[in-house]
N, C-alpha and C. Protein backbone atom coordinates (compact mmCIF):
# COMPACT_ATOMS: atom_id res chain seq x y z
N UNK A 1 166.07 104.21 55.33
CA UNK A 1 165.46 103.76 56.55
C UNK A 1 164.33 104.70 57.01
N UNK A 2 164.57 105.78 56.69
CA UNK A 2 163.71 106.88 57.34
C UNK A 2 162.64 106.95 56.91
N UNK A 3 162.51 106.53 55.12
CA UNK A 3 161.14 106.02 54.44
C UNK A 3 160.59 104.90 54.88
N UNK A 4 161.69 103.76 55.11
CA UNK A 4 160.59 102.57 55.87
C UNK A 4 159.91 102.64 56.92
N UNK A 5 160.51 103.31 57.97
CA UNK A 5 160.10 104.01 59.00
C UNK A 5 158.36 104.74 58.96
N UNK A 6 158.25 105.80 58.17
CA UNK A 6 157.14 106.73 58.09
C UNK A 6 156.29 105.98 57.26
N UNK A 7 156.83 104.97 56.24
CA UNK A 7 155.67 104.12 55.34
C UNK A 7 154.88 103.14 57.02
N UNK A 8 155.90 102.37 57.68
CA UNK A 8 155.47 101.44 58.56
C UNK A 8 154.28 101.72 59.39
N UNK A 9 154.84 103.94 59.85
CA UNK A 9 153.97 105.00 60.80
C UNK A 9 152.71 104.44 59.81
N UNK A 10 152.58 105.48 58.94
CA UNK A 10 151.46 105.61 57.70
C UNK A 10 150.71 104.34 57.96
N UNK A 11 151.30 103.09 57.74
CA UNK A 11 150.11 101.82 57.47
C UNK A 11 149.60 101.45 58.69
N UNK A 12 150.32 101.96 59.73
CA UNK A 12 149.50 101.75 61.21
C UNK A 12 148.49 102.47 61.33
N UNK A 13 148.29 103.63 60.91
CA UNK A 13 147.47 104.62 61.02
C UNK A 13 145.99 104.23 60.15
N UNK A 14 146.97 103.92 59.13
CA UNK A 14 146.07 103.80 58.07
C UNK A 14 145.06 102.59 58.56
N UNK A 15 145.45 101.36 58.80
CA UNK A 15 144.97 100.29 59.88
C UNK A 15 144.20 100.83 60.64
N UNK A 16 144.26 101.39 61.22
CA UNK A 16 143.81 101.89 62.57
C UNK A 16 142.50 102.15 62.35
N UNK A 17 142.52 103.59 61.37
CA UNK A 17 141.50 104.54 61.10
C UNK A 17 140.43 103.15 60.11
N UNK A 18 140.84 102.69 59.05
CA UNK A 18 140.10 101.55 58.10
C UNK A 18 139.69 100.75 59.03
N UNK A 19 139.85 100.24 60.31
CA UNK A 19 139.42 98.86 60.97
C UNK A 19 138.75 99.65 61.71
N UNK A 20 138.58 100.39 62.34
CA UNK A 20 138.10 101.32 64.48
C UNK A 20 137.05 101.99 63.46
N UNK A 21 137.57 103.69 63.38
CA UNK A 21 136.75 104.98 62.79
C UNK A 21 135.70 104.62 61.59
N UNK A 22 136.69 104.53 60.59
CA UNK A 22 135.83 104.35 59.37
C UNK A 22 135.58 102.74 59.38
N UNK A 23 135.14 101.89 60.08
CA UNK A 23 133.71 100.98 59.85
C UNK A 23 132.46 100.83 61.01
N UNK A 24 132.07 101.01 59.94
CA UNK A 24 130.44 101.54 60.16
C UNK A 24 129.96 99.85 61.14
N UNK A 25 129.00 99.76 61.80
CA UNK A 25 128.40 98.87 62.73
C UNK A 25 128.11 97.97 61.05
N UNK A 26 127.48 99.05 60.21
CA UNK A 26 126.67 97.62 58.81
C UNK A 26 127.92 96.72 57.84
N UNK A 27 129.42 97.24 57.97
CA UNK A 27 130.44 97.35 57.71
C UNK A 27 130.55 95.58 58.72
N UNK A 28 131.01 95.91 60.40
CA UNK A 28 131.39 95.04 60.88
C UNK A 28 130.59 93.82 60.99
N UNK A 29 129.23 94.27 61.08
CA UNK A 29 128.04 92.93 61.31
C UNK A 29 128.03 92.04 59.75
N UNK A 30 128.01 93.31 58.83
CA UNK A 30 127.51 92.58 57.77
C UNK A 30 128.58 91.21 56.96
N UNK A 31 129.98 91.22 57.40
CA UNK A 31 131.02 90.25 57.04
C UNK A 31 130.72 88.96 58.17
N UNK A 32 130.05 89.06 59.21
CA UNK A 32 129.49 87.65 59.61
C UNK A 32 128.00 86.98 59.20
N UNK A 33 128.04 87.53 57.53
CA UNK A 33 126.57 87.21 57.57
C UNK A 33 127.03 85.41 56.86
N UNK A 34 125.85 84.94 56.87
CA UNK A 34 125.65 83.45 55.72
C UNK A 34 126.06 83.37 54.65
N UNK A 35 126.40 82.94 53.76
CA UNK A 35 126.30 82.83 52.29
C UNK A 35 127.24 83.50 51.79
N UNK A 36 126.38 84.81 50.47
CA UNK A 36 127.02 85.49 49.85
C UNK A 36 126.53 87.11 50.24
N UNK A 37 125.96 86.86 51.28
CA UNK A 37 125.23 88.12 52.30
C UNK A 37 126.11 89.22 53.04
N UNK A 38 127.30 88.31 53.04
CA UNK A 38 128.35 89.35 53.86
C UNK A 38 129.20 89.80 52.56
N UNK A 39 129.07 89.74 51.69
CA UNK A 39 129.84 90.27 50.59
C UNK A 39 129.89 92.09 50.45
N UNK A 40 128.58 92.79 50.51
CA UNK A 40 128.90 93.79 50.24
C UNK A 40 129.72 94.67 50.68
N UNK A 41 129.24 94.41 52.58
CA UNK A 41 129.49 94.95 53.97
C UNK A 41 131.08 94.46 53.58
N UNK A 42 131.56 93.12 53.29
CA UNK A 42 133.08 92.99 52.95
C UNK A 42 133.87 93.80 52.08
N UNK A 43 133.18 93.79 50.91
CA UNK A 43 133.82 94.84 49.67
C UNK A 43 134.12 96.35 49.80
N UNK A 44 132.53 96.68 50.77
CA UNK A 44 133.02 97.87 51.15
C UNK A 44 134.12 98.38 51.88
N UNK A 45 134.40 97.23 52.93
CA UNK A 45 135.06 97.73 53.98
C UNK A 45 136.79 97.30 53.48
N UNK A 46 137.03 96.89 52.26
CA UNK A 46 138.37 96.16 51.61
C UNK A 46 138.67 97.31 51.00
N UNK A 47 137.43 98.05 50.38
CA UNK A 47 137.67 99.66 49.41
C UNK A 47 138.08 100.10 49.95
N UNK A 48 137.58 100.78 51.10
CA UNK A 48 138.46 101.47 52.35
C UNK A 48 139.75 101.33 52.31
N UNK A 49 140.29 100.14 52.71
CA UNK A 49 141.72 99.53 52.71
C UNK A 49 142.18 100.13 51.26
N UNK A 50 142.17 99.79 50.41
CA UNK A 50 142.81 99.61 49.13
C UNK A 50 142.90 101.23 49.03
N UNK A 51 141.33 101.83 48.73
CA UNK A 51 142.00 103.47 48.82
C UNK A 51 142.63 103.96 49.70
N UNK A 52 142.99 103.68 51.19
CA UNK A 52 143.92 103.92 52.00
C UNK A 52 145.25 104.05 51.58
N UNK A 53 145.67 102.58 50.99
CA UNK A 53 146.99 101.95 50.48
C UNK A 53 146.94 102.38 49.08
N UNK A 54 146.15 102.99 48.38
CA UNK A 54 146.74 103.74 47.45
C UNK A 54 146.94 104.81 47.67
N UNK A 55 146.46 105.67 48.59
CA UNK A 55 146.83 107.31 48.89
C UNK A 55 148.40 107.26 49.36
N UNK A 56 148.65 106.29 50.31
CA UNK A 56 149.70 106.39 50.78
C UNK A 56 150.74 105.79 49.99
N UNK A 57 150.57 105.12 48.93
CA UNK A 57 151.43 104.98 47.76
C UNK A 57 151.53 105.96 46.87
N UNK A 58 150.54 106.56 46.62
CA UNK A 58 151.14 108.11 46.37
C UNK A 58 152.04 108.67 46.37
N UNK A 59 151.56 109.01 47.99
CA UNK A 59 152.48 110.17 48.96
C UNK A 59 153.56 109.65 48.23
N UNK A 60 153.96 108.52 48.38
CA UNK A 60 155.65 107.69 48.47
C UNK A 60 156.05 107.87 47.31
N UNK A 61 155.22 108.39 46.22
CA UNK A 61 155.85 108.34 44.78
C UNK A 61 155.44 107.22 43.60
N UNK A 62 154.26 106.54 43.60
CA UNK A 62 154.29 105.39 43.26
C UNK A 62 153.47 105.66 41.97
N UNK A 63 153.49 105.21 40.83
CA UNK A 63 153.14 105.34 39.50
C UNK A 63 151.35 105.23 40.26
N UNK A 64 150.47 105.93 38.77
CA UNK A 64 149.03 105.21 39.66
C UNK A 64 148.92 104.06 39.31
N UNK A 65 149.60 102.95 38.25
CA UNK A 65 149.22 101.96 37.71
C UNK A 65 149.74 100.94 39.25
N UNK A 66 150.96 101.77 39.93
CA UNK A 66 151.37 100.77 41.20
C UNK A 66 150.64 100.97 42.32
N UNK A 67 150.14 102.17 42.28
CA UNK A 67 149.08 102.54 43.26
C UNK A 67 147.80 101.66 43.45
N UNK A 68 147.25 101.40 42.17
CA UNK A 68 145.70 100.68 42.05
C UNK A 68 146.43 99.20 42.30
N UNK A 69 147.06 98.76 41.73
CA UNK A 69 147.93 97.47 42.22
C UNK A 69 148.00 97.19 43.79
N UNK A 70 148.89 97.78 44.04
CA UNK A 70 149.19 97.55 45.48
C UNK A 70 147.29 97.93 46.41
N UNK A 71 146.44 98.61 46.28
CA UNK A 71 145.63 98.83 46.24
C UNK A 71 144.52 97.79 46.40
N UNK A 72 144.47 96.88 45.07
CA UNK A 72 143.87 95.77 45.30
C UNK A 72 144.47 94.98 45.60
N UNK A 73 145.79 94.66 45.74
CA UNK A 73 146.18 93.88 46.62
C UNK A 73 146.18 93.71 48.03
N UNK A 74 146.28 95.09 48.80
CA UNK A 74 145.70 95.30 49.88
C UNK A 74 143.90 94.68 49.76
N UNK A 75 142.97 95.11 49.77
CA UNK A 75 141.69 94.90 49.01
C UNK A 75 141.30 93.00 49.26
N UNK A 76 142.04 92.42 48.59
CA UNK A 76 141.82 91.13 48.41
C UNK A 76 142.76 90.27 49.10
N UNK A 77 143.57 90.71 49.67
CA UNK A 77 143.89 89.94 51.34
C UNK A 77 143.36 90.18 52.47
N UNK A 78 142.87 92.07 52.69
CA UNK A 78 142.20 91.74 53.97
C UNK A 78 140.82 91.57 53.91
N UNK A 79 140.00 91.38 52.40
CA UNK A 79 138.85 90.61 52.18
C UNK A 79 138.66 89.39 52.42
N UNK A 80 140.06 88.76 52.16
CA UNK A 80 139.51 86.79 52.23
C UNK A 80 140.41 87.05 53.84
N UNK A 81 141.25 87.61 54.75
CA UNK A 81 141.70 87.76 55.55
C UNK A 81 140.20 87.88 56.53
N UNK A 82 139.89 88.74 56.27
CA UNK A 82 138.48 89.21 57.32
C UNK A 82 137.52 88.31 56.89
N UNK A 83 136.97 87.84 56.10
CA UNK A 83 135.88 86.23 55.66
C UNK A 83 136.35 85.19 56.53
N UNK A 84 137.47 85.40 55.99
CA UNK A 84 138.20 83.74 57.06
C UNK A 84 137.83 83.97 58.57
N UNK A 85 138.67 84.99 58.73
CA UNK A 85 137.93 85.51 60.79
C UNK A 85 136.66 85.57 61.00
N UNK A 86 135.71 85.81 59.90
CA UNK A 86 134.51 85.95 60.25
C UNK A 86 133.14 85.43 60.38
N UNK A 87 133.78 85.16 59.16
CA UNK A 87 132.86 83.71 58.50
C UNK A 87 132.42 82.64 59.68
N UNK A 88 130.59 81.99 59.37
CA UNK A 88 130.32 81.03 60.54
C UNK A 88 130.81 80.00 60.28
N UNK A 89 131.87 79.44 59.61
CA UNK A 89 131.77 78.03 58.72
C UNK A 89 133.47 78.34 59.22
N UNK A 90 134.03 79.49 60.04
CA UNK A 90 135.65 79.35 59.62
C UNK A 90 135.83 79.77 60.75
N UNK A 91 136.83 80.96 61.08
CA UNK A 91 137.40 81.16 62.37
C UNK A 91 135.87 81.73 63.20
N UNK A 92 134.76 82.22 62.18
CA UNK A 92 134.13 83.26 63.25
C UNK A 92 133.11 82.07 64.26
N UNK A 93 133.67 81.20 64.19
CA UNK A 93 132.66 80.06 64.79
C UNK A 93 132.95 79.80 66.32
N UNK A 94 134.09 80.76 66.41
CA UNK A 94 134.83 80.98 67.93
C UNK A 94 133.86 82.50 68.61
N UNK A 95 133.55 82.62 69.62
CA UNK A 95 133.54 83.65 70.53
C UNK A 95 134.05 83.72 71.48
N UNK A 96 134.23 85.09 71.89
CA UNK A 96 135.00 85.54 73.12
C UNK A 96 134.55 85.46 74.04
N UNK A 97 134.60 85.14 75.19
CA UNK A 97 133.88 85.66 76.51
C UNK A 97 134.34 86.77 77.50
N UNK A 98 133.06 87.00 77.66
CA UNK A 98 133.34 88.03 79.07
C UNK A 98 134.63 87.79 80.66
N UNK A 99 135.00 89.08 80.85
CA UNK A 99 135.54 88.05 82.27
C UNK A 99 134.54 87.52 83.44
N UNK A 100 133.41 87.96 83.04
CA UNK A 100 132.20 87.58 83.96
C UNK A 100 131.83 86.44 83.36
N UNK A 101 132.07 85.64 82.37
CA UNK A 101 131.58 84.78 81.93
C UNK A 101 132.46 83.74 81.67
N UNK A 102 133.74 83.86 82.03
CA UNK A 102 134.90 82.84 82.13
C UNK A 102 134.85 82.10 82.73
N UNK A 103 134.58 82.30 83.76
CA UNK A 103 134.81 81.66 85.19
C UNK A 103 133.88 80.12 85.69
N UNK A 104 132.68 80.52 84.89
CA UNK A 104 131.28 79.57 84.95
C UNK A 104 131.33 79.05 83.40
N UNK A 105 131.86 79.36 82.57
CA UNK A 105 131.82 78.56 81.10
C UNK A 105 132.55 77.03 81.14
N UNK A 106 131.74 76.35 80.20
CA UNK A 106 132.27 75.22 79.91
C UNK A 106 133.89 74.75 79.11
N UNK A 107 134.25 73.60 79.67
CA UNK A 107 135.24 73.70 78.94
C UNK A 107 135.60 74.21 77.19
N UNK A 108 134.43 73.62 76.60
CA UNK A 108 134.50 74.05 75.05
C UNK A 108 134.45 75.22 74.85
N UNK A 109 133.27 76.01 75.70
CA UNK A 109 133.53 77.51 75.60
C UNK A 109 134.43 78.24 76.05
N UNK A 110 135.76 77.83 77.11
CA UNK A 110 136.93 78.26 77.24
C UNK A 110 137.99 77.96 76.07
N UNK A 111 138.07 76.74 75.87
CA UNK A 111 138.36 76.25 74.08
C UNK A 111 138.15 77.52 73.29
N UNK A 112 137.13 77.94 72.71
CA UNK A 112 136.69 78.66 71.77
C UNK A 112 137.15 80.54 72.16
N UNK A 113 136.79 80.62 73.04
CA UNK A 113 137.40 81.82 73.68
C UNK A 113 139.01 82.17 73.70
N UNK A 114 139.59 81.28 73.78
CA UNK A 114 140.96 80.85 73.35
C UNK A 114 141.30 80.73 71.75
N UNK A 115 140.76 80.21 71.38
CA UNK A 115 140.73 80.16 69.68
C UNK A 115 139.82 81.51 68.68
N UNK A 116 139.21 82.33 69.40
CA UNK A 116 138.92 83.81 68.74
C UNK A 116 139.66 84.37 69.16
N UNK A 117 140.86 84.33 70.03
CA UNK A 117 141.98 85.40 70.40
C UNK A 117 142.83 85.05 69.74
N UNK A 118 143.23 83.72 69.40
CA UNK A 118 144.42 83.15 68.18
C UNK A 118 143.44 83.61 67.17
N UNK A 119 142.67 83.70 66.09
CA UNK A 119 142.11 83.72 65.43
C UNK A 119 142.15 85.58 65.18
N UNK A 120 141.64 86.05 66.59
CA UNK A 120 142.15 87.51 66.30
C UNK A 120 143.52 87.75 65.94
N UNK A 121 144.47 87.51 66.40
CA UNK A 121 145.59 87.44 66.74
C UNK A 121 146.89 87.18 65.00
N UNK A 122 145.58 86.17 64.66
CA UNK A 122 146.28 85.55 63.50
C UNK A 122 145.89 86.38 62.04
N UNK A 123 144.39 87.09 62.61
CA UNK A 123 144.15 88.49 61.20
C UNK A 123 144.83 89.62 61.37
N UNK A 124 145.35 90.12 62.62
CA UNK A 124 146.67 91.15 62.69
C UNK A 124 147.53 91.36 62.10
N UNK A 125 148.21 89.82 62.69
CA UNK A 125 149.69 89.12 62.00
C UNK A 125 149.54 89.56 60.28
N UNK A 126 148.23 88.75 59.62
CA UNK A 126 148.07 89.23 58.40
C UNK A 126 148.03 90.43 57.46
N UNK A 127 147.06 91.11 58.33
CA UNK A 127 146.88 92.63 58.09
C UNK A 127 148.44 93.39 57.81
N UNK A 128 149.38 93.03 58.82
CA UNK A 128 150.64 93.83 59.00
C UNK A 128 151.54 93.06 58.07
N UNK A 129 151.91 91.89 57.88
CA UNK A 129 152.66 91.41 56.77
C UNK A 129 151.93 91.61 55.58
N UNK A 130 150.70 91.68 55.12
CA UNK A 130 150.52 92.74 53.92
C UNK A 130 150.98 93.67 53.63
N UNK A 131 151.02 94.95 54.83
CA UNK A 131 151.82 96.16 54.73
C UNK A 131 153.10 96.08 54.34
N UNK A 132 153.64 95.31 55.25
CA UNK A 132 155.29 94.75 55.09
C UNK A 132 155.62 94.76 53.54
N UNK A 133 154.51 94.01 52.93
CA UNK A 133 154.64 93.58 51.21
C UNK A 133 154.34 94.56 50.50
N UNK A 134 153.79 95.54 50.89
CA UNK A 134 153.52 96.51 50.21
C UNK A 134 154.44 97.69 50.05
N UNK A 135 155.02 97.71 51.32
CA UNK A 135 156.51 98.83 51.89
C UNK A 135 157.71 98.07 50.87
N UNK A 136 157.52 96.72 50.84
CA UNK A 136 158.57 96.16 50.37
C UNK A 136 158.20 96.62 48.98
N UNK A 137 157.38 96.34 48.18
CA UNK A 137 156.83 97.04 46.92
C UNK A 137 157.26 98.62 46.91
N UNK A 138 157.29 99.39 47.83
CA UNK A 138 156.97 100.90 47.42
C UNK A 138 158.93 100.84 47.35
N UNK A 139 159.49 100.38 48.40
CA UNK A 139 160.49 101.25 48.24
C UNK A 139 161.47 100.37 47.20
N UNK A 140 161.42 99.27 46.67
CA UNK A 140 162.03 98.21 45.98
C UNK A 140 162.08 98.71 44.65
């Protein structure tokens, strides 16, 4: 228990620092771009993740062949995880509003303001049941 425990600490942190600190403004803008434009700004910011979740598979003891594994597996969920939220064609087609701007918005734009907080809400959920799968991987 005490390992699930400090793995659970670890991937919060690890979250934390990969989503807030380490991404860069060209990092967050560049995954709402058009096309195949937000790709790099995406890849980069999934590397992050994946070398995160392999350091800390490490620590835990984990072969490197389970390390780079779990690694890109982290990597390529919160890549198509963060596209999906971001993307203009998918969830990122929602914005938030201000509380100064609630009050006087239209119904659709209260709609939508409502649906980028589920939408936030629902890449969390993701983000953290990855970890879950991955804890379940390290200590299994």
């Amino acid at each position: 228990m005490i390992t699930v425990f400090a793995l659970l600490l670890a991937f919060q942190v690890k979250h934390f620092l990969a989503d807030y600190p380490l991404q860069s403004p060209a990092f967050f803008l560049g995954k709402f771009r058009r096309g195949w434009d937000f790709l790099p700004a995406l890849a980069a910011h999934a590397l992050i993740h994946a070398t995160l979740t392999s350091w800390i598979a490490a620590v835990a003891g984990a072969s490197l062949g389970r390390c780079l594994l779990l690694g890109a597996f982290d990597a390529v969920v919160h890549g198509t995880m963060d596209r999906i939220k971001a993307g203009p064609r998918y969830m990122g087609r929602w914005k938030p509003l201000t509380a100064t701007e609630y009050p006087a918005s239209t119904p659709a734009q209260k709609l939508g303001n409502k649906l980028f907080w589920n939408a936030l809400g629902f890449d969390q959920m993701v983000h953290h049941l990855t970890h879950y799968a991955v804890i379940w991987w390290l200590v299994s």
